[in-house]
C-alpha atoms as a PDB file:
ATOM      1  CA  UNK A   1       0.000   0.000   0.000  1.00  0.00           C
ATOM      2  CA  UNK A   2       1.574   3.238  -1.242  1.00  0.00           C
ATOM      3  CA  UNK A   3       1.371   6.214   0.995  1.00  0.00           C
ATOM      4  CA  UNK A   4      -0.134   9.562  -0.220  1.00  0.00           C
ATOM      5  CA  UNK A   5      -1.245  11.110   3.242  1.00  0.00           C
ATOM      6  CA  UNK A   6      -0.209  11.734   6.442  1.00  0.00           C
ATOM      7  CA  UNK A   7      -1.436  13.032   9.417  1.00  0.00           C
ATOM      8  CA  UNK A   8       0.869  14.510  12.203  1.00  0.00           C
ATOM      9  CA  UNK A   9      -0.816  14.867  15.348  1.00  0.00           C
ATOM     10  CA  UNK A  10       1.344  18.148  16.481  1.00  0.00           C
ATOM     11  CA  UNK A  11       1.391  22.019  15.333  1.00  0.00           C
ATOM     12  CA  UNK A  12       2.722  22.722  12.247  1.00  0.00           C
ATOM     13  CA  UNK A  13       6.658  23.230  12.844  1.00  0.00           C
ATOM     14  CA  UNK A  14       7.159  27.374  12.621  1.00  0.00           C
ATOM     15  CA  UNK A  15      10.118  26.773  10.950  1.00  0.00           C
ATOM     16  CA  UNK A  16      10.736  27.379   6.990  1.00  0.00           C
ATOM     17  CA  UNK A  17      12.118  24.509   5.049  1.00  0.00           C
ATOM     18  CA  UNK A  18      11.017  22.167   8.089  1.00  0.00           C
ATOM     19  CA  UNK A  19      12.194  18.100   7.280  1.00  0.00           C
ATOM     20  CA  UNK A  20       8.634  17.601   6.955  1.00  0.00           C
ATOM     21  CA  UNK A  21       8.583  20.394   3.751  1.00  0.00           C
ATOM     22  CA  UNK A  22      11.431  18.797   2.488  1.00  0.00           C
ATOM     23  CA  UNK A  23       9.808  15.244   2.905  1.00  0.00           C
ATOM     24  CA  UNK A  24       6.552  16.303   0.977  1.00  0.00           C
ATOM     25  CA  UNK A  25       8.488  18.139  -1.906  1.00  0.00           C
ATOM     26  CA  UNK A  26      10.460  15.221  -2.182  1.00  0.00           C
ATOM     27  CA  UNK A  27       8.039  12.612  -2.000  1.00  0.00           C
ATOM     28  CA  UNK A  28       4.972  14.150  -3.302  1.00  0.00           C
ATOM     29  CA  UNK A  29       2.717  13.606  -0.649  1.00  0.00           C
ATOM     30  CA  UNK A  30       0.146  15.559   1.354  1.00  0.00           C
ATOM     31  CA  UNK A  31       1.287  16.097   5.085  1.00  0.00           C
ATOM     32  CA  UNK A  32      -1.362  17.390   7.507  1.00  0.00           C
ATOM     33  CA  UNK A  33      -0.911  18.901  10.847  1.00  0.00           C
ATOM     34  CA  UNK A  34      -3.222  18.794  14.138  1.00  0.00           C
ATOM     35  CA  UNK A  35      -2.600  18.458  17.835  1.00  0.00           C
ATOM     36  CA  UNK A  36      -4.605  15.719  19.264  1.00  0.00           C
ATOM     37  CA  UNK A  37      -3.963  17.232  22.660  1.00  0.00           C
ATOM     38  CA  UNK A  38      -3.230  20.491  23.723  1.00  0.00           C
ATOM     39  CA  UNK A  39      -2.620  22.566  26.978  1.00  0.00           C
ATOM     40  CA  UNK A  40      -4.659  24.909  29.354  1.00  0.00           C
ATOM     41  CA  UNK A  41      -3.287  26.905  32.082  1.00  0.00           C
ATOM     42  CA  UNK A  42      -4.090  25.913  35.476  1.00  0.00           C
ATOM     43  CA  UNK A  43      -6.123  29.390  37.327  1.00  0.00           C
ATOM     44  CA  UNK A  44      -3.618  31.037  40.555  1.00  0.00           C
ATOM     45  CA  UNK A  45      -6.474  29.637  42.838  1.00  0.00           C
ATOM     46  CA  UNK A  46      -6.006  26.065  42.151  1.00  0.00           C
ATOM     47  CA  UNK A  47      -1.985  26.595  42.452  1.00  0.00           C
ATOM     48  CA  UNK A  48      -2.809  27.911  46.156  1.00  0.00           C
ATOM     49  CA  UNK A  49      -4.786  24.935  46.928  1.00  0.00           C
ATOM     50  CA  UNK A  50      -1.550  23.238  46.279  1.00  0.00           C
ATOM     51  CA  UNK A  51      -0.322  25.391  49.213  1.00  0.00           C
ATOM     52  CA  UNK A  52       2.157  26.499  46.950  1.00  0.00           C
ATOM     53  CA  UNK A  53       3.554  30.291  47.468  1.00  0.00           C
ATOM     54  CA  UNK A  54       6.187  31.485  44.913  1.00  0.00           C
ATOM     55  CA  UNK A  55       8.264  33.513  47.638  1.00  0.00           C
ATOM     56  CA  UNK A  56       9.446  30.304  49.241  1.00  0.00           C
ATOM     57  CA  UNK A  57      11.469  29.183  46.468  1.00  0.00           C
ATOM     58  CA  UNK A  58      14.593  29.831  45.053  1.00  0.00           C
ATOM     59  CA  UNK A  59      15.049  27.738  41.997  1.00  0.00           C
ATOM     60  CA  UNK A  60      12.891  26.904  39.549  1.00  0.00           C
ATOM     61  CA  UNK A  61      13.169  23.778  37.248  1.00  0.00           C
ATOM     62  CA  UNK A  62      11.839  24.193  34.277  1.00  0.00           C
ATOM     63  CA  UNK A  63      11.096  20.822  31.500  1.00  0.00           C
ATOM     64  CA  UNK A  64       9.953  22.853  28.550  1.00  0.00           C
ATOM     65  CA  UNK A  65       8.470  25.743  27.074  1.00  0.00           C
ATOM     66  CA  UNK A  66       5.095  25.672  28.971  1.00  0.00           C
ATOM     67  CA  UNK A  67       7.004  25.061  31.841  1.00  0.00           C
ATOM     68  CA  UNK A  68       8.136  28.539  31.454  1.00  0.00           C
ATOM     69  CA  UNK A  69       5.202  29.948  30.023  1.00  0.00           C
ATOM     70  CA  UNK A  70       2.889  29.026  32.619  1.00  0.00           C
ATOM     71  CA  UNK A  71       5.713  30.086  35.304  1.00  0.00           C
ATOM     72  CA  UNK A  72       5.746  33.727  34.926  1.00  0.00           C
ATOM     73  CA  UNK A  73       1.908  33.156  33.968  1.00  0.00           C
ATOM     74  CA  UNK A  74       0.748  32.179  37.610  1.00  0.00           C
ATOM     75  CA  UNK A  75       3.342  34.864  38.724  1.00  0.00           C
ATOM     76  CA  UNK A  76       1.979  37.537  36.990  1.00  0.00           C
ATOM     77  CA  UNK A  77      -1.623  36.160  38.621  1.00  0.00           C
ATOM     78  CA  UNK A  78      -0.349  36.491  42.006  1.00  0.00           C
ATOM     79  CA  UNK A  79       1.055  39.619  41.866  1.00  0.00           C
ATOM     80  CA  UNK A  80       4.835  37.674  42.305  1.00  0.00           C
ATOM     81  CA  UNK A  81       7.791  40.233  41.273  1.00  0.00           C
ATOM     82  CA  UNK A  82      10.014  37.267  40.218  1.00  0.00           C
ATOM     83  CA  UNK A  83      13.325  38.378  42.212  1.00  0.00           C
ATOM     84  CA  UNK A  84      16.420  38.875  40.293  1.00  0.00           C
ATOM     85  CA  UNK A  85      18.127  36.256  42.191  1.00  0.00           C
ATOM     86  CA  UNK A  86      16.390  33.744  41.145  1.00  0.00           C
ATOM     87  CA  UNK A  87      17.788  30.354  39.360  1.00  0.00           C
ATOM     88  CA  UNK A  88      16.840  28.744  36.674  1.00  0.00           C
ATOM     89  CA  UNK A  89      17.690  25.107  35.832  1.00  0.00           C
ATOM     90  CA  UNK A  90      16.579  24.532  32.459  1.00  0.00           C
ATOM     91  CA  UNK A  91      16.334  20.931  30.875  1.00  0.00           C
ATOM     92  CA  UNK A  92      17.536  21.520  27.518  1.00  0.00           C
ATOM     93  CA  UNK A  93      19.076  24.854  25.323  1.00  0.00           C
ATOM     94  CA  UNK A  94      15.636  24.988  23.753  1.00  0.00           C
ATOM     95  CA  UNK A  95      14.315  26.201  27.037  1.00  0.00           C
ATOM     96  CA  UNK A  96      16.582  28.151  28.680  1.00  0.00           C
ATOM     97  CA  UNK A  97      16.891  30.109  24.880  1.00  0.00           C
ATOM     98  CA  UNK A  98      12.602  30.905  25.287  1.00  0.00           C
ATOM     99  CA  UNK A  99      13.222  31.618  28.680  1.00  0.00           C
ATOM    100  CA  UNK A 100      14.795  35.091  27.697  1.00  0.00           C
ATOM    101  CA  UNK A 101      11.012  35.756  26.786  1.00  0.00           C
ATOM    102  CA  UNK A 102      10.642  36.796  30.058  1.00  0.00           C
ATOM    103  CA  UNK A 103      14.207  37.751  31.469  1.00  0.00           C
ATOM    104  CA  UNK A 104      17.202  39.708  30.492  1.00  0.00           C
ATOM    105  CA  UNK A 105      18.955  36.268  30.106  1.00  0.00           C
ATOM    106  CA  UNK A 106      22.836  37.435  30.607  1.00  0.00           C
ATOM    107  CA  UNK A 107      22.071  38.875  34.228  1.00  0.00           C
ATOM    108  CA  UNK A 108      20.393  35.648  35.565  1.00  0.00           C
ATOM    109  CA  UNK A 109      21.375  32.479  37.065  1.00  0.00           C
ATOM    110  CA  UNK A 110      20.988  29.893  34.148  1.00  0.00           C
ATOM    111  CA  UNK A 111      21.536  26.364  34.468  1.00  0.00           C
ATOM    112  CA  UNK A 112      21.200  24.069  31.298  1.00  0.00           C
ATOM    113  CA  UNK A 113      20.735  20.643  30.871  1.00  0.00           C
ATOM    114  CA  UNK A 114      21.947  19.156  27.604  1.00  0.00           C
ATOM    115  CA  UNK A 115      18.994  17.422  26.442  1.00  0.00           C
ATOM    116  CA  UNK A 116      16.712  15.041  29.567  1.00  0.00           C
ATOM    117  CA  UNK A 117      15.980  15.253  32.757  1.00  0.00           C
ATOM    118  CA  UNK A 118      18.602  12.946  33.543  1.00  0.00           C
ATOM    119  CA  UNK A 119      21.538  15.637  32.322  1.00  0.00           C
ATOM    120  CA  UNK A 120      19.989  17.907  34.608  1.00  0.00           C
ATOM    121  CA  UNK A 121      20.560  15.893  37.805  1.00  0.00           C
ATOM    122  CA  UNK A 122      24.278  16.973  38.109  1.00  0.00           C
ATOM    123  CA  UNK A 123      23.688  20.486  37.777  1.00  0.00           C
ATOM    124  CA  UNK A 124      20.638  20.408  40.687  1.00  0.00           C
ATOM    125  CA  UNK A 125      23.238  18.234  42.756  1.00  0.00           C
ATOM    126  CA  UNK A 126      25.675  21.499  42.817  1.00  0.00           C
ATOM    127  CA  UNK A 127      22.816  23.219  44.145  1.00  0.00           C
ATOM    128  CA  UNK A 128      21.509  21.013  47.177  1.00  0.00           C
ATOM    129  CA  UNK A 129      20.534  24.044  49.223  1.00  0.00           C
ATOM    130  CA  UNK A 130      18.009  25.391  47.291  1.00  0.00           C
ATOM    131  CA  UNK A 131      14.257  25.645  47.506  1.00  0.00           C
ATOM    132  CA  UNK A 132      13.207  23.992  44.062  1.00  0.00           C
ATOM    133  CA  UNK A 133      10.007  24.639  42.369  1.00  0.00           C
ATOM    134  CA  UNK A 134       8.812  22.105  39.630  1.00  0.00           C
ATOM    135  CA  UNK A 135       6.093  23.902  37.349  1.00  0.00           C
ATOM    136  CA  UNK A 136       4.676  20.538  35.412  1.00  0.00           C
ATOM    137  CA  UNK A 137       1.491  19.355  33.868  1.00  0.00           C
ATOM    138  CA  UNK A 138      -0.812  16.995  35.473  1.00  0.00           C
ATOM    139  CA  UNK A 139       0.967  13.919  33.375  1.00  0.00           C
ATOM    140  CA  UNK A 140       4.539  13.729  34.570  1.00  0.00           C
ATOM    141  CA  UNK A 141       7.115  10.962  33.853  1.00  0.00           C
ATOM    142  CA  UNK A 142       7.375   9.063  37.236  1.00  0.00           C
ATOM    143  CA  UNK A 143      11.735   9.097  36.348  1.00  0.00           C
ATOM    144  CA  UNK A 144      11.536  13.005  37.489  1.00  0.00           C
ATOM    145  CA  UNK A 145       9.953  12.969  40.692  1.00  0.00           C
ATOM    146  CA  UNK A 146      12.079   9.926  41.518  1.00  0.00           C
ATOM    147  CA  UNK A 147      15.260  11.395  40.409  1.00  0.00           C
ATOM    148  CA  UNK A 148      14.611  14.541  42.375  1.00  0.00           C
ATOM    149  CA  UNK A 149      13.462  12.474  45.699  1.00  0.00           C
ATOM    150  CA  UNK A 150      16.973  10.731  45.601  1.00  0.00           C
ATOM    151  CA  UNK A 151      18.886  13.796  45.582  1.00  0.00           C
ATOM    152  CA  UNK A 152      17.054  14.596  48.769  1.00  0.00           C
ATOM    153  CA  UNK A 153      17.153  18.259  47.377  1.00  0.00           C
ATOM    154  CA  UNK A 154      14.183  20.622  48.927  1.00  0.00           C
ATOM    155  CA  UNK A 155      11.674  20.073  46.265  1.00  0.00           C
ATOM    156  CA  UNK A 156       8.306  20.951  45.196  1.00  0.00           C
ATOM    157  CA  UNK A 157       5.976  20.180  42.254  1.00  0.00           C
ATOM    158  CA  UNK A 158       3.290  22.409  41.088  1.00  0.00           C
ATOM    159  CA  UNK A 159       0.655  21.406  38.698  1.00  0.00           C
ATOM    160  CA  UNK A 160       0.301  24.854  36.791  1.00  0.00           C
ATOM    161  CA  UNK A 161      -1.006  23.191  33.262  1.00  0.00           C
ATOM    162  CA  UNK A 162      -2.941  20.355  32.349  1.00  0.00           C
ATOM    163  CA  UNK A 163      -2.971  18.160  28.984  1.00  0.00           C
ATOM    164  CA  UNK A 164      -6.051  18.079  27.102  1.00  0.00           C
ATOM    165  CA  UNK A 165      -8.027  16.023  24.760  1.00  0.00           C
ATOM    166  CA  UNK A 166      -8.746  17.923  21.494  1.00  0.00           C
ATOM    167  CA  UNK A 167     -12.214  17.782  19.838  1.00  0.00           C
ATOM    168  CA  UNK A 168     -11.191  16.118  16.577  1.00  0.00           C
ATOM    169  CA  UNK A 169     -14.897  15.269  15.683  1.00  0.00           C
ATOM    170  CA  UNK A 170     -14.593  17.165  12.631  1.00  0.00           C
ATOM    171  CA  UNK A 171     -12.028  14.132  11.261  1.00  0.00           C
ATOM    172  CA  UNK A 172     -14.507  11.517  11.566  1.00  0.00           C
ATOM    173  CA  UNK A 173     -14.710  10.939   7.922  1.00  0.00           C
ATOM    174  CA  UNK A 174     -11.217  11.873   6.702  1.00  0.00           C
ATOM    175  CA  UNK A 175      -9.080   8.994   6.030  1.00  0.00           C
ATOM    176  CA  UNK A 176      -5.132   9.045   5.831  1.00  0.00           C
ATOM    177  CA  UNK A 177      -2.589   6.602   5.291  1.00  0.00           C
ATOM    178  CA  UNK A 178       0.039   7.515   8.253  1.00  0.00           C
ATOM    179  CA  UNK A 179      -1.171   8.448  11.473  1.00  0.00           C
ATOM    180  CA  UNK A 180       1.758  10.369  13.605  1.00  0.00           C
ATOM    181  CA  UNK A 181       2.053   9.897  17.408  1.00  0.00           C
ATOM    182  CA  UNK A 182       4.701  11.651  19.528  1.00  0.00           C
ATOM    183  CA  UNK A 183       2.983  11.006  23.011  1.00  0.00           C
ATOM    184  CA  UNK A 184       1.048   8.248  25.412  1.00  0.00           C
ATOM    185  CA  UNK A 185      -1.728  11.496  25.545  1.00  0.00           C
ATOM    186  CA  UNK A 186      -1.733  10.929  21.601  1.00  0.00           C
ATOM    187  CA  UNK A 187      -3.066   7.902  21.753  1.00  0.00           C
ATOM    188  CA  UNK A 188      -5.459   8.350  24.207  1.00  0.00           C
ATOM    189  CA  UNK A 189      -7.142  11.301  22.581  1.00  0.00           C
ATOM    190  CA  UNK A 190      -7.187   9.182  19.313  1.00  0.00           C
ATOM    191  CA  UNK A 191      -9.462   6.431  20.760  1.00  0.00           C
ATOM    192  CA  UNK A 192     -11.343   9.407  23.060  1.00  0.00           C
ATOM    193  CA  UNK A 193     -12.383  10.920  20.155  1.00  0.00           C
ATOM    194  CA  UNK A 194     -13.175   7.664  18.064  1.00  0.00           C
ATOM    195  CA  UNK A 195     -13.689   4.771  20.022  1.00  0.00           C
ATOM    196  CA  UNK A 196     -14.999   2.632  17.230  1.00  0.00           C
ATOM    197  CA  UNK A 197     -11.505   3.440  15.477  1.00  0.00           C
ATOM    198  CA  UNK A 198      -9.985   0.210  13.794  1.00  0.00           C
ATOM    199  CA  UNK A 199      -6.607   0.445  11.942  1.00  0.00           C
ATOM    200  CA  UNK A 200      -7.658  -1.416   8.828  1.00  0.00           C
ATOM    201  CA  UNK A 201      -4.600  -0.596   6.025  1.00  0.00           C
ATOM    202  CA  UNK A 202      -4.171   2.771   8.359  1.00  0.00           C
ATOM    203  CA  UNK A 203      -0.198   2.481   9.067  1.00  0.00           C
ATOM    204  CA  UNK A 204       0.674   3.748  12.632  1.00  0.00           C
ATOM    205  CA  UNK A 205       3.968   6.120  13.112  1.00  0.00           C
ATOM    206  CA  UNK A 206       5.101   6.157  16.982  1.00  0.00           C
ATOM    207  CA  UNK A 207       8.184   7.917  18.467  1.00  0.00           C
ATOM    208  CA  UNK A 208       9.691   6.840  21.946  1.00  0.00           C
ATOM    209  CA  UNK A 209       8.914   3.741  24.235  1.00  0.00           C
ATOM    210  CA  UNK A 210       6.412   5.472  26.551  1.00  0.00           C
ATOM    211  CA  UNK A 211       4.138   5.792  22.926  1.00  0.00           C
ATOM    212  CA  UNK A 212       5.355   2.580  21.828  1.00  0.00           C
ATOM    213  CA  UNK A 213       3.755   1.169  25.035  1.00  0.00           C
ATOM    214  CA  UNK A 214       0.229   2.630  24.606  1.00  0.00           C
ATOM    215  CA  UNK A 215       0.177   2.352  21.210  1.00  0.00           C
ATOM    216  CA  UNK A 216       0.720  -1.601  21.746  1.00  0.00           C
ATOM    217  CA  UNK A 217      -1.344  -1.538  24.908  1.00  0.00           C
ATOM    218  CA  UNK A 218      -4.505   0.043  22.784  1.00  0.00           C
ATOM    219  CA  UNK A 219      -3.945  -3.033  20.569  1.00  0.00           C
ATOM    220  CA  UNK A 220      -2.759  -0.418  17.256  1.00  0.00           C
ATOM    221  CA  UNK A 221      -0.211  -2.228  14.722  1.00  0.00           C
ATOM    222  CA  UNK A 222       2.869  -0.603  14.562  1.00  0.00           C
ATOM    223  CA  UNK A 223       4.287   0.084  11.357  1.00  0.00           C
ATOM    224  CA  UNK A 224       6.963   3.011  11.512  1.00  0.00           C
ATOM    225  CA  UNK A 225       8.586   3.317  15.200  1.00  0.00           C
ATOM    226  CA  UNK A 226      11.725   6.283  15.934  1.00  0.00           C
ATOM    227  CA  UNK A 227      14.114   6.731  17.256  1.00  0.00           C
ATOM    228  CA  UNK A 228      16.384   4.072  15.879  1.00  0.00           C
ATOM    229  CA  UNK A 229      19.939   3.894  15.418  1.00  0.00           C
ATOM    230  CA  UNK A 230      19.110   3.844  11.779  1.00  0.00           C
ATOM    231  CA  UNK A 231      16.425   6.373  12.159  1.00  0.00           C
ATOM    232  CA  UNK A 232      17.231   8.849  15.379  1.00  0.00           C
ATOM    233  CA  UNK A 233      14.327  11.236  14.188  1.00  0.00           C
ATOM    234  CA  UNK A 234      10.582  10.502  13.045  1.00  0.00           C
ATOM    235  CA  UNK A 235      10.710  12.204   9.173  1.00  0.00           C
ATOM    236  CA  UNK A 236      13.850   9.747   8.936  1.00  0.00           C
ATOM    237  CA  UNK A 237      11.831   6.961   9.403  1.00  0.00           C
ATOM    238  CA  UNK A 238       8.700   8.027   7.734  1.00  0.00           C
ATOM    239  CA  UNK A 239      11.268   8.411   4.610  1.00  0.00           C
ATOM    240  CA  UNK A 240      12.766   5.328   5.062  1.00  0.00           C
ATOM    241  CA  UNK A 241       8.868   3.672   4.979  1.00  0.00           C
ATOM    242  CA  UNK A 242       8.067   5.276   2.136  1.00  0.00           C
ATOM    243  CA  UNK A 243      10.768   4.651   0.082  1.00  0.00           C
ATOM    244  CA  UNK A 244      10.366   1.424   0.703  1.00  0.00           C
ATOM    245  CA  UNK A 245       6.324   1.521  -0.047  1.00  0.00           C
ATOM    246  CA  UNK A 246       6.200   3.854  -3.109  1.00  0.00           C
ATOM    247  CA  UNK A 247       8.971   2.472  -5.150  1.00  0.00           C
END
């Protein structure tokens, strides 16, 4: 079965000549875009239930971009003048580059993580004696609170976003021949929205174990799995299954 469409269940990348632009000119397909989940900011009241008050931290570890964003959000709600001394431990480059969004990012203290959690764990170590403040979702990877616990660092996480099923009703009748998933939440918002779904010829993309897992646990075939050795990035292996489809 040749493949024609796909659907990525993510934004659109922002960037020009994205590996996904470069996949459809080369391939000639039609690549569509849509989040099957998406994020809504927690309200200030709900992070005081948590008994949380910003002024007794000093360090805040932040996991990703909404991470940050929904930081200096609930700050802003509570009136919090973010003090210049604060620290910032920031998971990858990515991050700790969008953090200067919201601070003059040469006069603050910045501490970045190459790429997981994992690299971050040295840098916290340094550290011991700070207050910590974890800004997460309401789905976090078990590994973090675990890693943090056996540093027996000062520690606190704050739910400040939650993940959210999107209303794809409007794709009930659309039919493509790759469906993308980056995430567990993917999945689950896949048979949310259509719980009558069956995979037929649809070939299933999936990137990481944790997606791997509920993909298999939801009983999908998988067809196209990344990272690889062969394949470290999800267009790689999409290209690599098509080559081998189309020919």
């Amino acid at each position: 079965m040749k493949v024609k469409t796909i659907l990525v269940s993510q934004p659109e990348p922002k960037i020009e000549n994205s590996p996904y632009s470069r996949l459809i000119e080369k391939e000639k397909i039609k690549v569509d875009f849509r989040p099957f989940i998406h994020v809504e900011g927690v309200e200030a009241k709900n992070v005081r239930q948590q008994k949380i008050d910003l002024h007794n931290f000093t360090a805040i570890i932040l996991t990703s971009r909404n991470s940050v964003d929904h930081f200096f959000r609930i700050a802003e709600e509570m009136r919090f003048k973010v003090p210049d001394t604060m620290k910032y431990f920031c998971q990858s480059e990515a991050v700790a580059y969008y953090l200067q969004k919201y601070v003059v990012y040469r006069k603050r203290k910045i501490y970045v993580g190459k790429r997981t959690f994992t690299d971050l764990i040295p840098l916290i170590k340094k550290y011991k004696d700070e207050k910590f403040l974890l800004p997460s979702s309401d789905t976090l990877k078990p590994s973090v609170p675990e890693a943090l616990d056996e540093l027996k660092v000062d520690w606190k996480r704050g739910i400040f976003y939650k993940t959210v099923i999107s209303d794809l009703s409007d794709l009930r009748d659309v039919y493509y021949d790759v469906l993308v998933f980056f995430s567990p939440s993917g999945i689950e918002s896949l048979l949310k929205n259509f719980p009558d779904f069956k995979q037929n010829d649809t070939r299933i993309a999936v990137f990481g174990n944790s997606t791997i897992d509920a993909a298999t646990e939801a009983g999908l075939r998988i067809d196209i799995q990344a990272p690889t050795p062969e394949t470290p990035s999800m267009t790689m292996a999409l290209q690599k299954y098509i080559t081998s489809v189309n020919k």
